[in-house]
PDB file of N, CA and C in Angstrom:
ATOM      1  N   UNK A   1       0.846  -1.177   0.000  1.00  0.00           N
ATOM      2  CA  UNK A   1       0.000   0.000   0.000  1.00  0.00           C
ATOM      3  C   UNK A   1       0.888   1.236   0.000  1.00  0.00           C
ATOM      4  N   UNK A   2       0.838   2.294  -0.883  1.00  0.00           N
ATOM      5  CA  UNK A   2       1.539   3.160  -1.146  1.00  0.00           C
ATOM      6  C   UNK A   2       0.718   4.532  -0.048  1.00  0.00           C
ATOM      7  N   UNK A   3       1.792   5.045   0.843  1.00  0.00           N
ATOM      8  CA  UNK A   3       1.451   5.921   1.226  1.00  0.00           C
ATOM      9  C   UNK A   3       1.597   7.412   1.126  1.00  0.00           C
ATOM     10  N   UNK A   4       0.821   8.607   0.935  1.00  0.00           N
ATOM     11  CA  UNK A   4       0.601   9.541   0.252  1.00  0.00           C
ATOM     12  C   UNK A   4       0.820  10.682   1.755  1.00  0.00           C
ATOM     13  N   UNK A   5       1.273  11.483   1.041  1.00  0.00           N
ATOM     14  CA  UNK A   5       1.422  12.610   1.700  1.00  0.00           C
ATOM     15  C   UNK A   5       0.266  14.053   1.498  1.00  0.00           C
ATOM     16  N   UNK A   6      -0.405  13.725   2.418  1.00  0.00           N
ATOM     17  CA  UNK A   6      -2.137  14.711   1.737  1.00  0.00           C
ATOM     18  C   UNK A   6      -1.724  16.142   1.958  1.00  0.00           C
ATOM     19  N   UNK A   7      -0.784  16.399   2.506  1.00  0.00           N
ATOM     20  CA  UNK A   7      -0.519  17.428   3.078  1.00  0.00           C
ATOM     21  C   UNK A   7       0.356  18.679   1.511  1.00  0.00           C
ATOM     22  N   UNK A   8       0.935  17.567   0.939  1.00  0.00           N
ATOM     23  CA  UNK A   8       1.613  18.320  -0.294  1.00  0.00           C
ATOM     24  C   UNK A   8       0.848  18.493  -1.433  1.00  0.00           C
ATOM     25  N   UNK A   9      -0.337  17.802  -1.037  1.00  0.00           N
ATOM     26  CA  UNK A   9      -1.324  17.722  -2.393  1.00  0.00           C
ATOM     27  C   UNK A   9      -1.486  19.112  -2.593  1.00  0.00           C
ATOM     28  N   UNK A  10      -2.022  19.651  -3.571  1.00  0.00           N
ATOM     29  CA  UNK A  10      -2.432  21.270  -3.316  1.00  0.00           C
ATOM     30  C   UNK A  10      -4.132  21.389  -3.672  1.00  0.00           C
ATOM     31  N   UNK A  11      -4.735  20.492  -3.998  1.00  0.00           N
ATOM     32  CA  UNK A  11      -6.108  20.500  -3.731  1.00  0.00           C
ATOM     33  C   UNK A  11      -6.535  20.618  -2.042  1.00  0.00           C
ATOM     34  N   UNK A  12      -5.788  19.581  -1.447  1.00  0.00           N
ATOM     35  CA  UNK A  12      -5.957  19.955  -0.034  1.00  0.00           C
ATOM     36  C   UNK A  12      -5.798  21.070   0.746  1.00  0.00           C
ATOM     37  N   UNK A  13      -4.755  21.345   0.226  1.00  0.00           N
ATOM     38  CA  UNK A  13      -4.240  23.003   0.987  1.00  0.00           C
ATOM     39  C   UNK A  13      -4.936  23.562   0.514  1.00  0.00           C
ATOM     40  N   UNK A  14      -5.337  23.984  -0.672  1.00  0.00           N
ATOM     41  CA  UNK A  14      -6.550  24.947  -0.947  1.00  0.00           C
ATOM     42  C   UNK A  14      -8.046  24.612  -0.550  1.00  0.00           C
ATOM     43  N   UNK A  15      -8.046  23.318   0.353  1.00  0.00           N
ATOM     44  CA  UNK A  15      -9.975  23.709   0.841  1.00  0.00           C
ATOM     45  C   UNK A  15      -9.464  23.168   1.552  1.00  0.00           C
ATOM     46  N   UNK A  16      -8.263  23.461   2.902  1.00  0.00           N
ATOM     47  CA  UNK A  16      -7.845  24.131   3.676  1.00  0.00           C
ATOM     48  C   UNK A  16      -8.101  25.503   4.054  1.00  0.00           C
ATOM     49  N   UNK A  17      -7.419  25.998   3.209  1.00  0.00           N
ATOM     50  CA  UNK A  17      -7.641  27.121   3.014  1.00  0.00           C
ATOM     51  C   UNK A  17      -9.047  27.985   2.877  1.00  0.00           C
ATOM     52  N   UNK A  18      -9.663  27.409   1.761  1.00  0.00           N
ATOM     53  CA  UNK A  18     -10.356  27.694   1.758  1.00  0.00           C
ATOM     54  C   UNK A  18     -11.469  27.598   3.090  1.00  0.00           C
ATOM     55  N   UNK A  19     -11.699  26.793   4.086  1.00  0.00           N
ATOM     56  CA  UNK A  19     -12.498  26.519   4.922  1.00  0.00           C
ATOM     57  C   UNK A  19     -11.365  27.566   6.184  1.00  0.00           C
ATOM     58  N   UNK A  20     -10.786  27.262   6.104  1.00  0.00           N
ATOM     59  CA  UNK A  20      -9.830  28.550   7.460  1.00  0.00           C
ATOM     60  C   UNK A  20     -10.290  30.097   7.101  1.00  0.00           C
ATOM     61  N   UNK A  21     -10.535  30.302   5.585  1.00  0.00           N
ATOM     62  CA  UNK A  21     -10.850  31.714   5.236  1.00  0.00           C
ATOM     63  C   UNK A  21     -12.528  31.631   5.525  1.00  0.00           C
ATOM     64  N   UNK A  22     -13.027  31.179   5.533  1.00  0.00           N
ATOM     65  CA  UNK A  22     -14.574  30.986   5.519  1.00  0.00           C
ATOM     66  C   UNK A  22     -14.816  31.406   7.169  1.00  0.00           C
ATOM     67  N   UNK A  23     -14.463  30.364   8.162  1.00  0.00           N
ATOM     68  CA  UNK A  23     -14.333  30.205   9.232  1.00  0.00           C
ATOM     69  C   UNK A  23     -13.547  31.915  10.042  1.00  0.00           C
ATOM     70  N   UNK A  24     -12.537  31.694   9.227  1.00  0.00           N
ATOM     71  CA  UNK A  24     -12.240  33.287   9.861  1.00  0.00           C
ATOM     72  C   UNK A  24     -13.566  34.507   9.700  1.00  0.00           C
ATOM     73  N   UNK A  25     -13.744  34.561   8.931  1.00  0.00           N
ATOM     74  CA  UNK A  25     -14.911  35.534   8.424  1.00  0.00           C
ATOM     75  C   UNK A  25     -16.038  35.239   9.491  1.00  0.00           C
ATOM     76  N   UNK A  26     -16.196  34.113   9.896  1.00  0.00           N
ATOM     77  CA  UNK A  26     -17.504  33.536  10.843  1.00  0.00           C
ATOM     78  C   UNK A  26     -17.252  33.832  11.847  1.00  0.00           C
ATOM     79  N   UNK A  27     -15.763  34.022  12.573  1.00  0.00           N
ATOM     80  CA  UNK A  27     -15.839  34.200  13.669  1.00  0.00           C
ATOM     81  C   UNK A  27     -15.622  35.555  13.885  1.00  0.00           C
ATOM     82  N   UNK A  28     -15.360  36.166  12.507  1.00  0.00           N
ATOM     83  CA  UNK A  28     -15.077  38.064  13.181  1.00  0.00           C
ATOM     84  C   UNK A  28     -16.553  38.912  13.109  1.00  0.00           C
ATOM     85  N   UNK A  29     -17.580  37.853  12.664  1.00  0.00           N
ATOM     86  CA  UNK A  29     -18.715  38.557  12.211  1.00  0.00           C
ATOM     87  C   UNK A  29     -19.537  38.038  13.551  1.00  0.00           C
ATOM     88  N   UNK A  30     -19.529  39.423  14.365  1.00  0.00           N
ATOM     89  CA  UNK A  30     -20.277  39.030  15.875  1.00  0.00           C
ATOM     90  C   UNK A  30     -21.525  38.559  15.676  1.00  0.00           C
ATOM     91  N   UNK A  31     -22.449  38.945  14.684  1.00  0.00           N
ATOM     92  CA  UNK A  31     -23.988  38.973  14.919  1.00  0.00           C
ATOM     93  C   UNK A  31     -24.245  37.388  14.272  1.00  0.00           C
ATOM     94  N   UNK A  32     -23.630  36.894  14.051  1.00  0.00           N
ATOM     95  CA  UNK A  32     -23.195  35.064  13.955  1.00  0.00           C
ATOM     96  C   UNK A  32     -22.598  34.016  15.216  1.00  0.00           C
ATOM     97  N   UNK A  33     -21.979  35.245  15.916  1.00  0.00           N
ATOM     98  CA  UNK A  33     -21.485  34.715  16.849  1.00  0.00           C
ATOM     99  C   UNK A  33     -21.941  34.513  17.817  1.00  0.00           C
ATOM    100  N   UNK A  34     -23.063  35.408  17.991  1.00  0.00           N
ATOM    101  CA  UNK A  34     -24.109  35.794  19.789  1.00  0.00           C
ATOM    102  C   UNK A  34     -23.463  37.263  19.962  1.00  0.00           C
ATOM    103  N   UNK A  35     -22.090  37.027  20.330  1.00  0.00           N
ATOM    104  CA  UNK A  35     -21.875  38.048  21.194  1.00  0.00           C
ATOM    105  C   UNK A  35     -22.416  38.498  22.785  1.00  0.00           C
ATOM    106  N   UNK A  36     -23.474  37.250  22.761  1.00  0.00           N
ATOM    107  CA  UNK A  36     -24.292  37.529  24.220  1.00  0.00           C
ATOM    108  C   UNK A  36     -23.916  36.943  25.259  1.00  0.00           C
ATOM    109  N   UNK A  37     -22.640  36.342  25.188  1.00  0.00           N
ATOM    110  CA  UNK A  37     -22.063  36.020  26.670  1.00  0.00           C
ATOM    111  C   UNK A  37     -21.331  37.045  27.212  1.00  0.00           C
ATOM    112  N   UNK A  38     -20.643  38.173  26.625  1.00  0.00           N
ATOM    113  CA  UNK A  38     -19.983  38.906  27.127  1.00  0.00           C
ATOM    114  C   UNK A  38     -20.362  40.270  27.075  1.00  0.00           C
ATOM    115  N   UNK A  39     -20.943  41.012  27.677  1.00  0.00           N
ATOM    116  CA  UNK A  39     -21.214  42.469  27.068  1.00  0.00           C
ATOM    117  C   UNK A  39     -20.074  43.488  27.551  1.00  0.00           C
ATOM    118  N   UNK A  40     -19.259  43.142  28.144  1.00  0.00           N
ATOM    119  CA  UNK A  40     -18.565  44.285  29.207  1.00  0.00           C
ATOM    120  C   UNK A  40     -17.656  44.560  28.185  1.00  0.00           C
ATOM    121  N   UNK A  41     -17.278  45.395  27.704  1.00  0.00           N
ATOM    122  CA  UNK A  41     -16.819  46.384  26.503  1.00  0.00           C
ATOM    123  C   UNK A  41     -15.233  46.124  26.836  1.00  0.00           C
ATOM    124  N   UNK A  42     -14.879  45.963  27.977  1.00  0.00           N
ATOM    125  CA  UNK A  42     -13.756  46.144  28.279  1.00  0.00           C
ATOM    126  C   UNK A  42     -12.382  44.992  28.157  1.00  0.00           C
ATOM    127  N   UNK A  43     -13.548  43.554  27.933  1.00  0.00           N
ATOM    128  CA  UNK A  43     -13.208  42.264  27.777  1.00  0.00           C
ATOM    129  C   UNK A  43     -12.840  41.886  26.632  1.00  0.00           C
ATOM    130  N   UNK A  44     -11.503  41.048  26.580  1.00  0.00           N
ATOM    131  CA  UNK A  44     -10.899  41.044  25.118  1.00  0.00           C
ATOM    132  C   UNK A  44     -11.735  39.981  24.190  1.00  0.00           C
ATOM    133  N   UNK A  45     -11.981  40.112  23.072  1.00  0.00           N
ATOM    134  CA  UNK A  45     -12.593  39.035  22.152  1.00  0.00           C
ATOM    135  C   UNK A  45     -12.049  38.106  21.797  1.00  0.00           C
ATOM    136  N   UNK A  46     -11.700  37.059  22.122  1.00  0.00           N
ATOM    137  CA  UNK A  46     -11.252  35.882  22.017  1.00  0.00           C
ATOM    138  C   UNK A  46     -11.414  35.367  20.704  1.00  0.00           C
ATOM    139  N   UNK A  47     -12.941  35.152  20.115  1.00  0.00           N
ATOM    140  CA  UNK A  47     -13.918  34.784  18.892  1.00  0.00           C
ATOM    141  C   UNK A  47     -13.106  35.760  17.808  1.00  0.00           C
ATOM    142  N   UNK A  48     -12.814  37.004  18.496  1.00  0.00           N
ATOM    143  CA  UNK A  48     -12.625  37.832  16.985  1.00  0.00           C
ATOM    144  C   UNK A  48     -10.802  37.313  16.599  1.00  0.00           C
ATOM    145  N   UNK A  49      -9.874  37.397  17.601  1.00  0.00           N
ATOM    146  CA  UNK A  49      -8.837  36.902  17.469  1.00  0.00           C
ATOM    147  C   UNK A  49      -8.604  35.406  17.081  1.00  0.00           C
ATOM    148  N   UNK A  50      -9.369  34.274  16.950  1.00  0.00           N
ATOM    149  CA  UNK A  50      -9.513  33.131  16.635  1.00  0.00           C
ATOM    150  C   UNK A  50     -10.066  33.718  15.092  1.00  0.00           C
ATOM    151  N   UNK A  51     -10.722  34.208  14.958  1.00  0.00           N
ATOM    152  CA  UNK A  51     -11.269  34.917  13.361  1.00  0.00           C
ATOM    153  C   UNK A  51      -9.676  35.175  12.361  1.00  0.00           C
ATOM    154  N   UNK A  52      -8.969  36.385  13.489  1.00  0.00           N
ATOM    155  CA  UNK A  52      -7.925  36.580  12.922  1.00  0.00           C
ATOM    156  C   UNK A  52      -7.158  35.904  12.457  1.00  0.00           C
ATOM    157  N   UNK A  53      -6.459  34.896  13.136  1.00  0.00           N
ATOM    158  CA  UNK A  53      -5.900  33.716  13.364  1.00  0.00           C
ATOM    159  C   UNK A  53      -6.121  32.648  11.977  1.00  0.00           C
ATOM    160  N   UNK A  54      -7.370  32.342  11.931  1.00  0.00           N
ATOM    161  CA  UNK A  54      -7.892  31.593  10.588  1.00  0.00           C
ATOM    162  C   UNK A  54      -7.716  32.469   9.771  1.00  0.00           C
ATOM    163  N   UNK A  55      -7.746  33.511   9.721  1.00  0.00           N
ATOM    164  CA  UNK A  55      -7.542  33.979   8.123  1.00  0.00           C
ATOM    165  C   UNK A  55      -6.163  34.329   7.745  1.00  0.00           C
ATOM    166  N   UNK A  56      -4.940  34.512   8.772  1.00  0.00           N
ATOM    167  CA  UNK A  56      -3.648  34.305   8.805  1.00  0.00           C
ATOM    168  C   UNK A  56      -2.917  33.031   8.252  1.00  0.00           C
ATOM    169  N   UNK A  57      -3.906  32.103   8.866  1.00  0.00           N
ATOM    170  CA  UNK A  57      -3.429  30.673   8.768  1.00  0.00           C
ATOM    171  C   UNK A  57      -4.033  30.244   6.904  1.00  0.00           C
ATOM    172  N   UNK A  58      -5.050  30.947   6.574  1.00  0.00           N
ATOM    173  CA  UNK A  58      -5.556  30.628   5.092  1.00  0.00           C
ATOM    174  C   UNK A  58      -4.528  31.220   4.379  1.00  0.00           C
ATOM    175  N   UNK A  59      -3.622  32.422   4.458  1.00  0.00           N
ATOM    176  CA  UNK A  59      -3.340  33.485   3.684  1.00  0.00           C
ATOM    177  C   UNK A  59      -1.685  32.718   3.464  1.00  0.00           C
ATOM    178  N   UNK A  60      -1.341  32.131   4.737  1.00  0.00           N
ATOM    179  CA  UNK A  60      -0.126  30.784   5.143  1.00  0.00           C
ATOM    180  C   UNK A  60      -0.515  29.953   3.416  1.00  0.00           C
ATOM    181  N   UNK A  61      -1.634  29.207   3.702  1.00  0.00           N
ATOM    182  CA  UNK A  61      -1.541  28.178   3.014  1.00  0.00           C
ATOM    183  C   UNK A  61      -1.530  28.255   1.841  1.00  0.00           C
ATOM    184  N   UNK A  62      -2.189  29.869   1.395  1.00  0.00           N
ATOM    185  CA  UNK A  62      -2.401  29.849  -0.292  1.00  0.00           C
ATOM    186  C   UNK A  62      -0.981  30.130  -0.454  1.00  0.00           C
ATOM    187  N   UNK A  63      -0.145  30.776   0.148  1.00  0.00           N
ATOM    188  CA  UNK A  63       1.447  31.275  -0.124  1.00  0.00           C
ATOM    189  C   UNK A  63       1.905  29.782  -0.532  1.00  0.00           C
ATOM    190  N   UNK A  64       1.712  28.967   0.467  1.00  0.00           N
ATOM    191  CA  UNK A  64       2.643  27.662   0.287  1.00  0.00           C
ATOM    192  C   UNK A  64       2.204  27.285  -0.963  1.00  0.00           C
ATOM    193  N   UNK A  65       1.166  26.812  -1.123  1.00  0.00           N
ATOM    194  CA  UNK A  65       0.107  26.442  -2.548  1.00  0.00           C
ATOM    195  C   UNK A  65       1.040  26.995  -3.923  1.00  0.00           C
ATOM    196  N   UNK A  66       1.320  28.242  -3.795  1.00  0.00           N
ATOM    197  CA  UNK A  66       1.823  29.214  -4.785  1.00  0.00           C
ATOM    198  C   UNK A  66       3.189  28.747  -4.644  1.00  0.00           C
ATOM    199  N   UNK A  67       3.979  28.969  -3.597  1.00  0.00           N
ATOM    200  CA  UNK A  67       5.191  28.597  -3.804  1.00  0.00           C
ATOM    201  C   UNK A  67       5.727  27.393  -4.217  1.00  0.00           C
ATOM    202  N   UNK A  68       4.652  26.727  -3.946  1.00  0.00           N
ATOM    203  CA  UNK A  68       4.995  24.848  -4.197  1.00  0.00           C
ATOM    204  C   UNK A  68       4.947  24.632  -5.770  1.00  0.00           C
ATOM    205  N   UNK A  69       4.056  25.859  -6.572  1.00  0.00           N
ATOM    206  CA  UNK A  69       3.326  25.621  -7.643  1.00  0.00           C
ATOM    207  C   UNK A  69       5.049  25.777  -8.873  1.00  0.00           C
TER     208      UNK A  69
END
């Protein structure tokens, strides 16, 4: 049985990607999110920095995608 490395494929990395960019967008968009556990203005957003995060990590993968290409 020949084993494959899914990780170099570049269909994968791109819906990778693609789902990390999706997901980022979901989590920076509060009125998707609730927003109703926390109201105190003063409290850091966790949800929106996990947002950030995924779309860092998409912007990662299309580079590699490209560079691999």
């Amino acid at each position: 049985m020949k084993n494959i490395d899914w990780l170099s494929l570049r269909a994968v990395t791109s819906i990778f990607a693609l789902i990390s960019f999706v997901g980022g967008f979901y989590f920076l968009n509060n009125s998707m999110t609730g927003n109703a556990i926390v109201n105190n203005p003063n409290y850091v957003n966790f949800i929106s920095i996990i947002g950030i995060l995924l779309i860092f990590c998409s912007l990662i993968l299309v580079a590699h995608s490209i560079k691999k290409r």
